[in-house]
C-alpha atoms as a PDB file:
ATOM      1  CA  UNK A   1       0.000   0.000   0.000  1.00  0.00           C
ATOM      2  CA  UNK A   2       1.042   3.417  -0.736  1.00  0.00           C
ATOM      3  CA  UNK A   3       1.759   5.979   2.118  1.00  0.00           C
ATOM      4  CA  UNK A   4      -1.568   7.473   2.147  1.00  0.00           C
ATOM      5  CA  UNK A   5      -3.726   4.640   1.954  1.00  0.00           C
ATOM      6  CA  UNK A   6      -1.619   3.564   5.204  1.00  0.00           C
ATOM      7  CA  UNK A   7      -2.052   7.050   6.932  1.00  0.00           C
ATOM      8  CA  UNK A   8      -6.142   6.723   6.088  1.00  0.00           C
ATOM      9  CA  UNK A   9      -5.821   3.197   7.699  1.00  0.00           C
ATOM     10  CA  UNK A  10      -4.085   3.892  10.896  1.00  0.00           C
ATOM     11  CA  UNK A  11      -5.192   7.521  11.213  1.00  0.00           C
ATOM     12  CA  UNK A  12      -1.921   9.250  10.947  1.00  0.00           C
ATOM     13  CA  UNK A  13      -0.372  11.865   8.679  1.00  0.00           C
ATOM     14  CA  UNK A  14       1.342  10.606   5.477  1.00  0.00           C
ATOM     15  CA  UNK A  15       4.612  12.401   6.577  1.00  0.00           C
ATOM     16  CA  UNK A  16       4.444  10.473   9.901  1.00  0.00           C
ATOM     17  CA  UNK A  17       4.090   7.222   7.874  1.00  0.00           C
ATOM     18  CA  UNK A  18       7.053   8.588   5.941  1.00  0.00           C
ATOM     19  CA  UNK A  19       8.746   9.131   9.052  1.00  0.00           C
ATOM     20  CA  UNK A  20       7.932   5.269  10.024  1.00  0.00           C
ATOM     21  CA  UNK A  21       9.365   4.007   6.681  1.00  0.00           C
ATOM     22  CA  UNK A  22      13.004   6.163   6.965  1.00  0.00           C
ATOM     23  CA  UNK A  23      13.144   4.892  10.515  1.00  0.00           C
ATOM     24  CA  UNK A  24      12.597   1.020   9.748  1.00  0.00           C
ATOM     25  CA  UNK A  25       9.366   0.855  11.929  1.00  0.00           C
ATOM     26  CA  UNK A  26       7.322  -0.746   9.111  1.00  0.00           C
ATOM     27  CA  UNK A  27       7.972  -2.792   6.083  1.00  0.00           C
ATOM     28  CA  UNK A  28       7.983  -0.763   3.183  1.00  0.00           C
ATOM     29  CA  UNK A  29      10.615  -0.552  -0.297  1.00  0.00           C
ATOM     30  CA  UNK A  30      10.919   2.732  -1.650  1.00  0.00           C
ATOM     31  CA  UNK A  31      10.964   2.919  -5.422  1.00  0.00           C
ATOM     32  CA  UNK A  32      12.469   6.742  -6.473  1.00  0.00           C
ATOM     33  CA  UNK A  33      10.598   8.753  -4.084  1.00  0.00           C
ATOM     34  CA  UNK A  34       8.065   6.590  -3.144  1.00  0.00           C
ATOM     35  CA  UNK A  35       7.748   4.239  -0.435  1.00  0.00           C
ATOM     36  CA  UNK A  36       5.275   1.077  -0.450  1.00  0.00           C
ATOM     37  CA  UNK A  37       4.265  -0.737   2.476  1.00  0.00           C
ATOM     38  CA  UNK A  38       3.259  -4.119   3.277  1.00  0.00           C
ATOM     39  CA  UNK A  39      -0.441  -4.338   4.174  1.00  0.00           C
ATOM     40  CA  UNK A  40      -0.577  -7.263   6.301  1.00  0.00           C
ATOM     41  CA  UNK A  41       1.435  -4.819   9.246  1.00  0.00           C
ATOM     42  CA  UNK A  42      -0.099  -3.340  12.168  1.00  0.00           C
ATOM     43  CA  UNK A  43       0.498   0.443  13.021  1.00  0.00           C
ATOM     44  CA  UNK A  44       3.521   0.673  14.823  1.00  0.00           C
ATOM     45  CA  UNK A  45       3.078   1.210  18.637  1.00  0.00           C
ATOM     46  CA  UNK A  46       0.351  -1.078  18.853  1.00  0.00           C
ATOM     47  CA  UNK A  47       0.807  -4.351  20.295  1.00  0.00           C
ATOM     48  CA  UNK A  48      -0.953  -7.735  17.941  1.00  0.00           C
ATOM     49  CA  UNK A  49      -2.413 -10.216  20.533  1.00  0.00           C
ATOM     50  CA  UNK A  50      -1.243 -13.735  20.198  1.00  0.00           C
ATOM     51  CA  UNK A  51      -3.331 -16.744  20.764  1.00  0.00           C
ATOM     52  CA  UNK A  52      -1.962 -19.250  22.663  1.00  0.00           C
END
């Protein structure tokens, strides 16, 4: 997913996700200028629960 589909999703700005993707908090590639981000990720700072 592009940047600002992932900002929409998880209710940030697009520079914060931009932000995220120089500091290696989400899996993304960037291709020129333009970073794309795995979608099966959850916003960073949240914690995924794990069945046991």
């Amino acid at each position: 997913m592009t940047t600002e589909e992932a900002s929409k999703l998880w209710g940030v700005h697009q520079d914060h996700v931009k932000r995220w993707c120089r500091e290696g908090k989400v899996r993304c590639r960037k291709f020129g200028k333009t970073y794309i981000l795995t979608k099966d990720q959850p916003k960073p700072g949240t914690v995924r629960s794990m069945a046991i």
